[in-house]
N, C-alpha and C. Protein backbone atom coordinates (compact mmCIF):
# COMPACT_ATOMS: atom_id res chain seq x y z
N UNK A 1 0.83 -1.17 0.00
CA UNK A 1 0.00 0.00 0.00
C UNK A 1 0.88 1.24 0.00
N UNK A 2 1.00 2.08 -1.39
CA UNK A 2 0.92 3.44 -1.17
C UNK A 2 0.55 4.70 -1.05
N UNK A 3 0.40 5.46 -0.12
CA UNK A 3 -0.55 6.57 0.10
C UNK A 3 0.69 8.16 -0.67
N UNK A 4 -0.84 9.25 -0.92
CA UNK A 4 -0.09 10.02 -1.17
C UNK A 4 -1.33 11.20 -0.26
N UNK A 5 -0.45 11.78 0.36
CA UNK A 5 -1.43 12.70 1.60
C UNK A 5 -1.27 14.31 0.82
N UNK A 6 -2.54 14.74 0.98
CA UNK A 6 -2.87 16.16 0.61
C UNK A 6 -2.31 17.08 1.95
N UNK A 7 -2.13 18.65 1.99
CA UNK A 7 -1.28 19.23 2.57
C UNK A 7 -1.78 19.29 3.62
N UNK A 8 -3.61 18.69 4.11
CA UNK A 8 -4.00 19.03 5.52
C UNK A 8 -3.13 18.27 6.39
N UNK A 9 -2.56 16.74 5.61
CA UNK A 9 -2.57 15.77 6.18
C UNK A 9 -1.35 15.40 6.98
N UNK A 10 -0.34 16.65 7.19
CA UNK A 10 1.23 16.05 7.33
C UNK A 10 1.03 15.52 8.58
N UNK A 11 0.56 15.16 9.62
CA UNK A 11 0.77 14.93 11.02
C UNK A 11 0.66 13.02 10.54
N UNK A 12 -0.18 13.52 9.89
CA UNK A 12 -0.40 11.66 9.45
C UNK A 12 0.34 10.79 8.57
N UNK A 13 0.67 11.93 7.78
CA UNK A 13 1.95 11.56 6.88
C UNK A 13 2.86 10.58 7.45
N UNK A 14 3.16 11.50 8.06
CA UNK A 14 4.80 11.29 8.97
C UNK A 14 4.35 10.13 9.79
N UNK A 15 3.19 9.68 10.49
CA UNK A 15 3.13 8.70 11.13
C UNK A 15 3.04 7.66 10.25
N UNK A 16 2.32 7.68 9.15
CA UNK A 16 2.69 6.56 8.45
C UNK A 16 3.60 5.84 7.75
N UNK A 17 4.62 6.98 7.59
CA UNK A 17 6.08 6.73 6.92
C UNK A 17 6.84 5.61 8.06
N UNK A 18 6.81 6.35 9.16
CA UNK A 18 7.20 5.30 10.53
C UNK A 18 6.48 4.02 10.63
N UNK A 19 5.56 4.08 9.91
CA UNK A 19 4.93 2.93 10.10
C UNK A 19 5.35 1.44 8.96
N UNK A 20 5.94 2.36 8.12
CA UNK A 20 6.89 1.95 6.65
C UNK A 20 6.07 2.43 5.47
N UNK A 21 4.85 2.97 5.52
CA UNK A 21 4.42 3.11 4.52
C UNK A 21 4.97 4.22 3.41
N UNK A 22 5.60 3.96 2.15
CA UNK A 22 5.76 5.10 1.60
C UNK A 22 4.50 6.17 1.29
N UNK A 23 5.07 7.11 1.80
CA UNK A 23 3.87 8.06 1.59
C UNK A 23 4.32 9.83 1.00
N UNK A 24 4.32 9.79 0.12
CA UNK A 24 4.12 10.90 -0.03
C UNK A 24 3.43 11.78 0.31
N UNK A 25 4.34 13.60 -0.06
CA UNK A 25 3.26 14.84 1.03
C UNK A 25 3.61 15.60 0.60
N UNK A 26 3.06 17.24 0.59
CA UNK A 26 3.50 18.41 0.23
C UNK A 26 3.76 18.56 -1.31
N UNK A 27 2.47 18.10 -1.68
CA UNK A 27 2.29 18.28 -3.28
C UNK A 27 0.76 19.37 -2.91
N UNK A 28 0.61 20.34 -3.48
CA UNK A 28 -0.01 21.53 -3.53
C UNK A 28 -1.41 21.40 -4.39
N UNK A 29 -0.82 20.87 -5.46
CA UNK A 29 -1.99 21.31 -6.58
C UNK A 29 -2.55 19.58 -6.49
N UNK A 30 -3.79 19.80 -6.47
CA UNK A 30 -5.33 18.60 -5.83
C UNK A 30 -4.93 17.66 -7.62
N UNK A 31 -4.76 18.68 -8.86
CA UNK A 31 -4.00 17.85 -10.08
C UNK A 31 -3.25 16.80 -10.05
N UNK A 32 -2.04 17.74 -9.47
CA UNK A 32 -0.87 16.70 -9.55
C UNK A 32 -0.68 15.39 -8.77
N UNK A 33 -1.65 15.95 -7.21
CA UNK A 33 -1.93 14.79 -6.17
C UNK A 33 -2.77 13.19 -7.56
N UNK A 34 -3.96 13.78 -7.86
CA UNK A 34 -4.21 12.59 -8.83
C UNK A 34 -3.40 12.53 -9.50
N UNK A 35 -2.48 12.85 -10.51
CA UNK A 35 -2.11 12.37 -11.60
C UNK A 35 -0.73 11.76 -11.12
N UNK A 36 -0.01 11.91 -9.95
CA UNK A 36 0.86 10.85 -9.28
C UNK A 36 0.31 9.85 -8.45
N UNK A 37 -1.22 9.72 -8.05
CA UNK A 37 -1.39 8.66 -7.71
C UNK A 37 -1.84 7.48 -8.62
N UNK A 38 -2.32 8.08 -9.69
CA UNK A 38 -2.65 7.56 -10.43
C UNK A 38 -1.67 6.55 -11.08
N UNK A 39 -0.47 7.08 -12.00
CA UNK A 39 0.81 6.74 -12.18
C UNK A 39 1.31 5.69 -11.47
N UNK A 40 1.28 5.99 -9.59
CA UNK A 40 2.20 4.98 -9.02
C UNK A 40 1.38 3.99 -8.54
N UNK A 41 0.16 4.28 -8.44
CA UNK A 41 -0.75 3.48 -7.81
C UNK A 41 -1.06 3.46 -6.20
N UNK A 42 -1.29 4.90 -6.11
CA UNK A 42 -1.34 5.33 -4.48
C UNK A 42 -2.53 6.02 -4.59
N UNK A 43 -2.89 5.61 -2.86
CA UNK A 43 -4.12 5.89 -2.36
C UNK A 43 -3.80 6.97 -2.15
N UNK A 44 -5.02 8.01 -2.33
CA UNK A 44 -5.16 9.61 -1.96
C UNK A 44 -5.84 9.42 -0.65
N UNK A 45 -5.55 10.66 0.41
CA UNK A 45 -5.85 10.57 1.72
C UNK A 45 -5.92 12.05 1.37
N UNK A 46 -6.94 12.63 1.98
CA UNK A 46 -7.37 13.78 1.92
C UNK A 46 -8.78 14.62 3.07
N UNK A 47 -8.68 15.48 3.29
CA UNK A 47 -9.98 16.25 4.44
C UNK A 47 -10.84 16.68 2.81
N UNK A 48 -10.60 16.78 1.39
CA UNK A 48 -11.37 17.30 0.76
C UNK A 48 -12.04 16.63 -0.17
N UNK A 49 -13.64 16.82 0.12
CA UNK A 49 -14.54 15.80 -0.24
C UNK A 49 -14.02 16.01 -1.92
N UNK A 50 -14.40 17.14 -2.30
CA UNK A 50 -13.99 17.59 -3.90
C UNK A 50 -13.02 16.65 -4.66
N UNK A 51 -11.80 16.13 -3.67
CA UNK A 51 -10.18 15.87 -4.28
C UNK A 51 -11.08 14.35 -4.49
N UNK A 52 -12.19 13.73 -2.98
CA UNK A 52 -12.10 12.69 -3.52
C UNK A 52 -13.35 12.11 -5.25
N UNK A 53 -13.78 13.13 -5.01
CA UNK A 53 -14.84 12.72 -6.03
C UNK A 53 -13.95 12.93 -7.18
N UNK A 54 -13.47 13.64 -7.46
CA UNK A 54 -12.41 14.19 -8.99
C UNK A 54 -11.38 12.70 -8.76
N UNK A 55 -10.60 12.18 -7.63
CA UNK A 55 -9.94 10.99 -8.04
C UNK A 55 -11.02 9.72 -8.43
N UNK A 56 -11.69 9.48 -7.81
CA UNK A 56 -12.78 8.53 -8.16
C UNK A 56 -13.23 8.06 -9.75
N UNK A 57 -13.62 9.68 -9.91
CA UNK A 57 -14.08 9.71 -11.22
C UNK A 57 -12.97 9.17 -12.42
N UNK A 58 -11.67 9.53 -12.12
CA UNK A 58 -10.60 8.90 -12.76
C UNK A 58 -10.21 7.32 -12.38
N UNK A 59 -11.06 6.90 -11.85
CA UNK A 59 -10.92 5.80 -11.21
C UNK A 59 -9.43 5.62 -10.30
N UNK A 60 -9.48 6.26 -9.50
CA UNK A 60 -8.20 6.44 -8.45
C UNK A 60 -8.70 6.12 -7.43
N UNK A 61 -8.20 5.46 -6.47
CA UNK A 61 -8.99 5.19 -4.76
C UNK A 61 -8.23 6.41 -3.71
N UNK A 62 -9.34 6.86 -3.22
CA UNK A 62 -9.49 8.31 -2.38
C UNK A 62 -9.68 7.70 -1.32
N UNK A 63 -9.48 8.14 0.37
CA UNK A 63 -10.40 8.11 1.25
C UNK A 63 -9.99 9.56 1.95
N UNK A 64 -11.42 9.92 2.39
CA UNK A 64 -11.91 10.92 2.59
C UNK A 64 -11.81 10.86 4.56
N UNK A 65 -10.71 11.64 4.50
CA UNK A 65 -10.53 11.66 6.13
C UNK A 65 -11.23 12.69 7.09
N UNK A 66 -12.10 11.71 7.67
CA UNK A 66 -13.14 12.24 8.04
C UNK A 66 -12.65 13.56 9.61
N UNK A 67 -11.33 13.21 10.14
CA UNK A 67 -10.92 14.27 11.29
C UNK A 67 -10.02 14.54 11.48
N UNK A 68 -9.95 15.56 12.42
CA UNK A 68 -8.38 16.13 12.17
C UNK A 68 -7.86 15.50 13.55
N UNK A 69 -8.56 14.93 14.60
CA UNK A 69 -7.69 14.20 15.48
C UNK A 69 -6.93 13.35 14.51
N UNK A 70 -5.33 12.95 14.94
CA UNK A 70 -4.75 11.33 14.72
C UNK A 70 -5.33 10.72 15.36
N UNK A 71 -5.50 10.81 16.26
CA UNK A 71 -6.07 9.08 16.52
C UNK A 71 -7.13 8.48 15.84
N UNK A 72 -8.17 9.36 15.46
CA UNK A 72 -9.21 8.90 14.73
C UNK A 72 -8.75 9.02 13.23
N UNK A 73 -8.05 9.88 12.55
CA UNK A 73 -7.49 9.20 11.55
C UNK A 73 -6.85 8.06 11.34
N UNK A 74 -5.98 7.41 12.41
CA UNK A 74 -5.60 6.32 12.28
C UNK A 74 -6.53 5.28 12.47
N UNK A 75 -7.84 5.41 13.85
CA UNK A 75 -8.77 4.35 13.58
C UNK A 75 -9.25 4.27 12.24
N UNK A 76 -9.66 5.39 11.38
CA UNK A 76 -10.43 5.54 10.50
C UNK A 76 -9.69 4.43 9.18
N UNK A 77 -8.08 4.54 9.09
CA UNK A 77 -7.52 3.72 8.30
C UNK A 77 -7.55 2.00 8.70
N UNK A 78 -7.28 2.33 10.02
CA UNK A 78 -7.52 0.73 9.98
C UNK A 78 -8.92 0.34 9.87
N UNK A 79 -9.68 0.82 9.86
CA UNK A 79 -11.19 0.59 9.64
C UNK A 79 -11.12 0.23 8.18
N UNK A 80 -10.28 0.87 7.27
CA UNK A 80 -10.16 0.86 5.36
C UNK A 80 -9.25 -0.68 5.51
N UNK A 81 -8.58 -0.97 6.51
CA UNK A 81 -7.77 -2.01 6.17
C UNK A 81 -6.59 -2.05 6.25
N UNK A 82 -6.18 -0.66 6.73
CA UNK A 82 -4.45 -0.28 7.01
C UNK A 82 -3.98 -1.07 8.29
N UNK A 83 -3.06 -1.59 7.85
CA UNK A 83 -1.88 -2.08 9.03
C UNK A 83 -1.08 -1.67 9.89
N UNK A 84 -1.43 -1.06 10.93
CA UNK A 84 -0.42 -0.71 11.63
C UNK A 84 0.00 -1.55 12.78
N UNK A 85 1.42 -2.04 11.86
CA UNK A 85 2.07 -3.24 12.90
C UNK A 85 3.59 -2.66 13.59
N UNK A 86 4.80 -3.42 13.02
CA UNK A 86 5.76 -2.93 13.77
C UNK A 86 6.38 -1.36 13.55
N UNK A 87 6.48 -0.61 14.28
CA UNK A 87 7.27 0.74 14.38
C UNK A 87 8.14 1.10 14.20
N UNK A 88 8.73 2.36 14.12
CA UNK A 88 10.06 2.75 13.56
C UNK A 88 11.02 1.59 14.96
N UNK A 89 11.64 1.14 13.99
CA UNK A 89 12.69 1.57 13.22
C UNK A 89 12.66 0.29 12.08
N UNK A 90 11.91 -0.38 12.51
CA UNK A 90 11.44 -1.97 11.70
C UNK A 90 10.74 -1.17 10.04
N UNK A 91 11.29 -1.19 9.23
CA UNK A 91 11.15 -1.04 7.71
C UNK A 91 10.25 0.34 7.93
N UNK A 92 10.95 1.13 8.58
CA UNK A 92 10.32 2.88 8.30
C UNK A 92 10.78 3.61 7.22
N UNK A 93 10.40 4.54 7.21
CA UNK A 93 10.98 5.36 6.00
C UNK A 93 10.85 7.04 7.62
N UNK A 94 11.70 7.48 6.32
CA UNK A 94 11.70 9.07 7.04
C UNK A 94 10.66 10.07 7.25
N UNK A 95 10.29 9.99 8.39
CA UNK A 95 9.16 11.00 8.48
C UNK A 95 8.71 12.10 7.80
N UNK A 96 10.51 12.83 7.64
CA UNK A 96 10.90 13.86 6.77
C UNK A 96 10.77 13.59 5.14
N UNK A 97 11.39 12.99 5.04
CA UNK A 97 11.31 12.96 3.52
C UNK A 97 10.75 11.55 3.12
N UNK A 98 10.68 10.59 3.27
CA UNK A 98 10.31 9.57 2.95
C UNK A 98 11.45 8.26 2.86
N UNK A 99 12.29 8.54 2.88
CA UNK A 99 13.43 7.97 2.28
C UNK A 99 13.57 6.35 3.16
N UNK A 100 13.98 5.61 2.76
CA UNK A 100 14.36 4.49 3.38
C UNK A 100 15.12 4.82 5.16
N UNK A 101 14.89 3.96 5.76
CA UNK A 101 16.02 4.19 7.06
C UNK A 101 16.44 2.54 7.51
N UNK A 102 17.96 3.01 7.94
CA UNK A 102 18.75 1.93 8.39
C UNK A 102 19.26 2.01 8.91
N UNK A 103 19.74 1.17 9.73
CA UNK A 103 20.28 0.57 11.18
C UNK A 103 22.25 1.09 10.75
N UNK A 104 22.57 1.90 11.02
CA UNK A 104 23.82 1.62 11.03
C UNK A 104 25.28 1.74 12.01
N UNK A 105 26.32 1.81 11.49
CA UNK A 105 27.19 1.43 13.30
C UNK A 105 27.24 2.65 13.78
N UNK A 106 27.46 2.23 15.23
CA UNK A 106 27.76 3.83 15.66
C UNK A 106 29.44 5.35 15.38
N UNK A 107 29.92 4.23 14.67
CA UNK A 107 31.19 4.56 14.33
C UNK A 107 30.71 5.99 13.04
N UNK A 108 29.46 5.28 12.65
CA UNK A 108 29.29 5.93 11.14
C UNK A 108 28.85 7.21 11.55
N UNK A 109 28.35 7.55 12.66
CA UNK A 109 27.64 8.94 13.35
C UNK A 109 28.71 9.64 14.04
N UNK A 110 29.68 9.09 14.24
CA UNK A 110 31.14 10.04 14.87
C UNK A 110 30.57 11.31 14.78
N UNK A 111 30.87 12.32 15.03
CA UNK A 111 30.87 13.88 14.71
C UNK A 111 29.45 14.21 13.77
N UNK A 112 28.55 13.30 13.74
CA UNK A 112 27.04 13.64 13.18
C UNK A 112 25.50 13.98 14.02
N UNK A 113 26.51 13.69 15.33
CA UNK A 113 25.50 13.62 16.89
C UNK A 113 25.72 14.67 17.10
N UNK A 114 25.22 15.03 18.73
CA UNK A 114 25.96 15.84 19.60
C UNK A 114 26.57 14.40 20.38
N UNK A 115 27.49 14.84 21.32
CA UNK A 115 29.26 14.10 21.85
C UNK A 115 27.81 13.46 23.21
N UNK A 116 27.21 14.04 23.54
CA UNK A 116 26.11 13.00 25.01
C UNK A 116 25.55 11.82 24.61
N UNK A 117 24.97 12.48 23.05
CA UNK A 117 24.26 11.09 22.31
C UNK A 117 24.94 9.93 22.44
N UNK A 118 26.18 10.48 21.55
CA UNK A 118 27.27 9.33 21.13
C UNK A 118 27.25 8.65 21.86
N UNK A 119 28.09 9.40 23.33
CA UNK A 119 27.95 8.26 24.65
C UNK A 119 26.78 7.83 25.17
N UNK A 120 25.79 8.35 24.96
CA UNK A 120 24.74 7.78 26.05
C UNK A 120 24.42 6.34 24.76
N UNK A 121 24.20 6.29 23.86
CA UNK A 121 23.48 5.18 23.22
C UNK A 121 24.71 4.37 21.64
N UNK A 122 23.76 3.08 22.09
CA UNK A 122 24.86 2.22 20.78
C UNK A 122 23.92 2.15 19.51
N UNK A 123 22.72 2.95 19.70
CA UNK A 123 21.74 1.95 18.57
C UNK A 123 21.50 3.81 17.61
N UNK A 124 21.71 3.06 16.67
CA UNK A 124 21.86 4.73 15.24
C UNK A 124 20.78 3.96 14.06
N UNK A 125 19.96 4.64 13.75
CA UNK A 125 19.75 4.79 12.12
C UNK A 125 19.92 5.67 11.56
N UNK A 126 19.87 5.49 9.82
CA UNK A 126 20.27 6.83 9.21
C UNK A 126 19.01 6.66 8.20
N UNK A 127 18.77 7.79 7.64
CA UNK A 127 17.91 8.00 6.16
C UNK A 127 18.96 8.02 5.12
N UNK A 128 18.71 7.20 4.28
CA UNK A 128 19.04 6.78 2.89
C UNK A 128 19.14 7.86 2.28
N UNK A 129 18.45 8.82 2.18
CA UNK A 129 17.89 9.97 1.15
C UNK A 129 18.32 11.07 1.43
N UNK A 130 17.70 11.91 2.91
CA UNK A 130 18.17 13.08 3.63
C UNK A 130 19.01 13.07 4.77
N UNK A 131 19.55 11.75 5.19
CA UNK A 131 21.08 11.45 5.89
C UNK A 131 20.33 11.97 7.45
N UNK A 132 19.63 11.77 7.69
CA UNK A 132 19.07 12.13 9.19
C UNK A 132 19.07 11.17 9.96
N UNK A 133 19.53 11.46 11.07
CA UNK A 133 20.09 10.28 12.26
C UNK A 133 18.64 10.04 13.46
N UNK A 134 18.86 9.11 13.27
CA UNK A 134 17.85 8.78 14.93
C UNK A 134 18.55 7.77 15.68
N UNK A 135 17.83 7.78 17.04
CA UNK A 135 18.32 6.91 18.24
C UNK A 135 17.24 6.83 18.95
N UNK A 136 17.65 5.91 19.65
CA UNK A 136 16.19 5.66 20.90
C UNK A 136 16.07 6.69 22.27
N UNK A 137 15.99 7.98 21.64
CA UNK A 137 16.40 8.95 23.17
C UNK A 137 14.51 9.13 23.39
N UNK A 138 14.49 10.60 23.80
CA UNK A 138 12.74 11.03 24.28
C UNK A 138 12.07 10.67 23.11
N UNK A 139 12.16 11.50 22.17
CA UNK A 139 11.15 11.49 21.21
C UNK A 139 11.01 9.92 20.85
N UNK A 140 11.58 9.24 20.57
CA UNK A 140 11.72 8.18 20.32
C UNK A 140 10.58 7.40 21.66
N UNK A 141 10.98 7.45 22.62
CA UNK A 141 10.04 6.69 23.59
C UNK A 141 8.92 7.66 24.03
N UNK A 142 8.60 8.43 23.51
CA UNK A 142 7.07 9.33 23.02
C UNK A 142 6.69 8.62 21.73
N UNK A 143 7.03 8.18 20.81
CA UNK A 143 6.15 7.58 19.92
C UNK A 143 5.60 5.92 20.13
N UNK A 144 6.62 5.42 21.10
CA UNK A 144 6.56 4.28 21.59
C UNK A 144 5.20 3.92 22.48
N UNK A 145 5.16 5.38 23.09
CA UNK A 145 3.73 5.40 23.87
C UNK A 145 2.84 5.48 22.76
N UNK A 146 2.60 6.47 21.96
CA UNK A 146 1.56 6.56 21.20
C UNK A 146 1.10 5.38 20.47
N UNK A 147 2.40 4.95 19.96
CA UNK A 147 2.23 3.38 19.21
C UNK A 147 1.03 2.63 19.98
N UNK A 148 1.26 2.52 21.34
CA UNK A 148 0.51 1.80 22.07
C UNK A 148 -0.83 1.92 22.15
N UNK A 149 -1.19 3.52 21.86
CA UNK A 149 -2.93 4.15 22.18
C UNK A 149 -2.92 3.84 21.06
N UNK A 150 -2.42 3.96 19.80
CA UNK A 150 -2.89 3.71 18.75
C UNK A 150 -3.58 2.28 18.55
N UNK A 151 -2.33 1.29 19.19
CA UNK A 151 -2.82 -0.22 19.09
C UNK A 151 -4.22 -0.88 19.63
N UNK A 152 -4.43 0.16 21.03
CA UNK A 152 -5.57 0.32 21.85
C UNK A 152 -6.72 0.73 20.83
N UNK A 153 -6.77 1.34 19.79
CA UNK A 153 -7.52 1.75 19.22
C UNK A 153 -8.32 0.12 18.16
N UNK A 154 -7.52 -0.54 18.18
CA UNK A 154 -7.89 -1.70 18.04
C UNK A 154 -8.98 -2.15 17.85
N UNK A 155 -9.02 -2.34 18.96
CA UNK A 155 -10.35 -2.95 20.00
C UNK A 155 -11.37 -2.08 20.47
């Protein structure tokens, strides 16, 4: 499954990229959103009823996101059939840009941290694409929680 999110949608974006889904974002014109989903074969996610009737009609699959909470956007996908299973760092892509992310040594982040990181932790990924580093510090165990309400959303 690939999604391509209209500009209301970045909060969700980005959660789904972590989630591995490639997803595209920050395409402007409601046009170009169809005529690249069309092309790659990605679902449009959108707050605008308009975007979805105009993809439809091209025979493109739209869903029409019904709120601006996440959490209920995310129930709302798994309600369509979306998967949300394992979390970053298990086959994510970049929140930021989309790009692949991977596990790599800590040798490779020398002088790409700040010098506390370095020492405090052994575990690094990088983005493939826009070279952006993560580790398991706060933010990291803030999404770990959310992961969880999300999973709660389940049931």
């Amino acid at each position: 499954m690939k999604f391509i999110a209209d500009m209301m949608l970045g909060r969700l974006a980005r959660w789904l990229r972590l989630y591995g889904y490639d997803t595209l974002y920050g395409i402007k014109e409601d046009e170009e959103i169809v005529k690249i989903a069309r092309k790659d074969g990605r679902i449009i996610l959108t707050r605008d009823s308009g975007l979805v009737e105009r993809a439809k009609k091209l025979g493109v699959k739209a869903i029409l996101i019904m709120s601006n909470s996440l959490e209920e956007q995310i129930r709302q996908l798994m309600d369509e059939g979306v998967e949300f299973g394992e979390l970053f760092p298990e086959n994510a892509r970049c929140p930021k840009c989309n790009g692949v992310i991977v596990r790599v040594k800590k040798e490779d982040v020398a002088g790409k941290v700040p010098p506390k990181v370095y020492e405090a932790y052994d575990e690094f990924y990088m983005c493939t694409n826009c070279g952006q580093i993560y580790w398991p510090g706060r933010q990291w165990r803030e999404m770990e929680k959310m992961d969880k309400n999300f999973k709660k959303l389940k049931h």
